[in-house]
Protein backbone atom coordinates (compact mmCIF):
# COMPACT_ATOMS: atom_id res chain seq x y z
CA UNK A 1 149.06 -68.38 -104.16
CA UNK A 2 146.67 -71.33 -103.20
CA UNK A 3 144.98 -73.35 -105.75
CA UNK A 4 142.16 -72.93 -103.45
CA UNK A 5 141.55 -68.91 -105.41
CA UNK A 6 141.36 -70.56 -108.77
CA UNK A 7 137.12 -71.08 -108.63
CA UNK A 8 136.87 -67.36 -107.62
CA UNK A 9 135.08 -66.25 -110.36
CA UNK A 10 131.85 -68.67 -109.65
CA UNK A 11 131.54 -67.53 -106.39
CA UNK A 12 127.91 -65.73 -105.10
CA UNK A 13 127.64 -62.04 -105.04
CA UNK A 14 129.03 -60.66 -101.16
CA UNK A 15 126.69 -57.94 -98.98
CA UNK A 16 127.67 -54.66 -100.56
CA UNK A 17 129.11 -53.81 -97.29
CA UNK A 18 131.30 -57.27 -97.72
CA UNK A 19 132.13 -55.86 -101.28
CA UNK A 20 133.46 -52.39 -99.72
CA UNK A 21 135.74 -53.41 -96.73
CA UNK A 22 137.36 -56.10 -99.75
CA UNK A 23 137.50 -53.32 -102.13
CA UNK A 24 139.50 -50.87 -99.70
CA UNK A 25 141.46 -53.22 -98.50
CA UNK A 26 142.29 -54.95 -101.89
CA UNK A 27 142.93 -51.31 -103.38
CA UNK A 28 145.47 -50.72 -100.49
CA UNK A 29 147.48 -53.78 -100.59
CA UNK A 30 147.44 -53.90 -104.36
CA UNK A 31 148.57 -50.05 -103.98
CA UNK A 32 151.33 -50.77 -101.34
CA UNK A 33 152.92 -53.71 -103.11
CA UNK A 34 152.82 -52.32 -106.65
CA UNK A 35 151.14 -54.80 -108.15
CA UNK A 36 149.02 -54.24 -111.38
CA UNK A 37 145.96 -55.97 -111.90
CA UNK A 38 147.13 -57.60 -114.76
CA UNK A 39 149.54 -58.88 -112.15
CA UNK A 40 147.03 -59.39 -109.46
CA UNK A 41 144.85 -61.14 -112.05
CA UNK A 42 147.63 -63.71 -112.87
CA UNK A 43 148.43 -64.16 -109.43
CA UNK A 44 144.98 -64.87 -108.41
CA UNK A 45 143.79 -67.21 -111.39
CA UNK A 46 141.17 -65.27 -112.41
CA UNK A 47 140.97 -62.49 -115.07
CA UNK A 48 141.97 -58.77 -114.88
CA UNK A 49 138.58 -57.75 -115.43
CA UNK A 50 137.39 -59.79 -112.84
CA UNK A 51 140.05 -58.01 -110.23
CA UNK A 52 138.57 -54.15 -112.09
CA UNK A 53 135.47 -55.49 -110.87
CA UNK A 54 136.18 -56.22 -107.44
CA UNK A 55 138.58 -52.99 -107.37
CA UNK A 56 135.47 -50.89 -108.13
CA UNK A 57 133.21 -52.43 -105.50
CA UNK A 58 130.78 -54.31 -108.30
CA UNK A 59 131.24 -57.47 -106.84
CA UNK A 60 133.48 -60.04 -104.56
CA UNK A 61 134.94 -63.33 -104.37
CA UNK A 62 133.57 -65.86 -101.60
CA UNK A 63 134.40 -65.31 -98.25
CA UNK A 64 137.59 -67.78 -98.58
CA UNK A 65 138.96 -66.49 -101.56
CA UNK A 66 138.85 -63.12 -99.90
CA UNK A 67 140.83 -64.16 -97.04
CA UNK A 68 143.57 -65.97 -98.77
CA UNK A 69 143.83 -62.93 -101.09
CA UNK A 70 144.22 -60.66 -98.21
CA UNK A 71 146.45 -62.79 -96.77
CA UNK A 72 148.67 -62.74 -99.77
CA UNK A 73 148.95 -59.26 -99.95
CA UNK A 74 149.60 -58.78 -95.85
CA UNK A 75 152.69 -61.44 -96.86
CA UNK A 76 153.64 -59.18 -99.52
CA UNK A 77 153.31 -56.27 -97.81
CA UNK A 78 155.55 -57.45 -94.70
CA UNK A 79 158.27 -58.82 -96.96
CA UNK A 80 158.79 -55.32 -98.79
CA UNK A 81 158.41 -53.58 -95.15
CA UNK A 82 160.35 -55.82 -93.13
CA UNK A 83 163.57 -54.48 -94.53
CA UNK A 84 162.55 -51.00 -93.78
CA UNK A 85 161.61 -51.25 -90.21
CA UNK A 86 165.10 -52.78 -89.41
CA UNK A 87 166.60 -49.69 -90.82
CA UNK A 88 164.13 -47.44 -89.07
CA UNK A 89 164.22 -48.64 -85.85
CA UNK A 90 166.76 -47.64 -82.95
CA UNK A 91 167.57 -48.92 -80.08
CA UNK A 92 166.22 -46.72 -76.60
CA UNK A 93 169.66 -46.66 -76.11
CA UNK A 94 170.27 -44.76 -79.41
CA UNK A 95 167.29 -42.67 -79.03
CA UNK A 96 167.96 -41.39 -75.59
CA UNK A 97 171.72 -40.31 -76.74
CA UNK A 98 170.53 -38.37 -79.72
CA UNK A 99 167.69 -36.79 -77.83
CA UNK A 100 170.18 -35.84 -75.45
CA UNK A 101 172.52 -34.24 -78.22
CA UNK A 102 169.73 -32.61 -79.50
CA UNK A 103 169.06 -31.01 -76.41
CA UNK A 104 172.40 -29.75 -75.79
C-alpha cells in the first residue's frame, strides 16, 4: 500500500453520503478478500479502530485515501478472482458442443 494512506487518520470528516458509499464498498472488498480489520488496519497504517469506525459509517478518510484504499482492495479482489474466471470460462466453441449434447 502507498505511503500516501499513512496521514489517514487526520483527515476531515466526509458528507455522510461520502461515508456510506466508502462504508459499503469497504465492507465488500474487505468481505471478498478475507481480510480482518486487524489486517486491514495494518495494511492501511492506521489503527483497527479507526477501520471499525469507517466500517460502521461514523466517519471516512479524505477523498485520496479512499481511493487508494479502494483501489487496493479492487487489486486484491482481481488477483484472488483472476484464477477463477480462467477456470470458469469456455470457449463458444465449448459451449455450443455441450449445449448441443444437452439437447440430444
Amino acid at each position: 500500500m502507498d505511503r500516501q494512506v499513512a496521514y489517514v487518520d487526520k483527515a476531515r470528516t466526509a458528507p455522510v453520503e461520502d461515508r456510506e458509499v466508502f462504508r459499503n464498498l469497504l465492507t465488500e472488498g474487505l468481505e471478498l478478500t478475507g481480510m480482518s480489520l486487524r489486517e486491514a488496519a495494518r495494511e492501511f497504517k492506521t489503527a483497527p479502530g479507526t477501520i471499525s469506525r469507517w466500517v460502521n459509517g461514523h466517519s471516512a478518510p479524505a477523498l485520496v485515501a479512499r481511493i487508494a484504499i479502494l483501489k487496493y482492495l479492487r487489486s486484491r479482489v482481481n488477483r484472488i478472482a483472476r484464477p477463477l474466471r480462467k477456470r470458469s470460462y469456455r470457449s463458444s466453441a465449448e459451449q455450443k458442443e455441450r449445449l448441443s449434447r444437452a439437447g440430444n
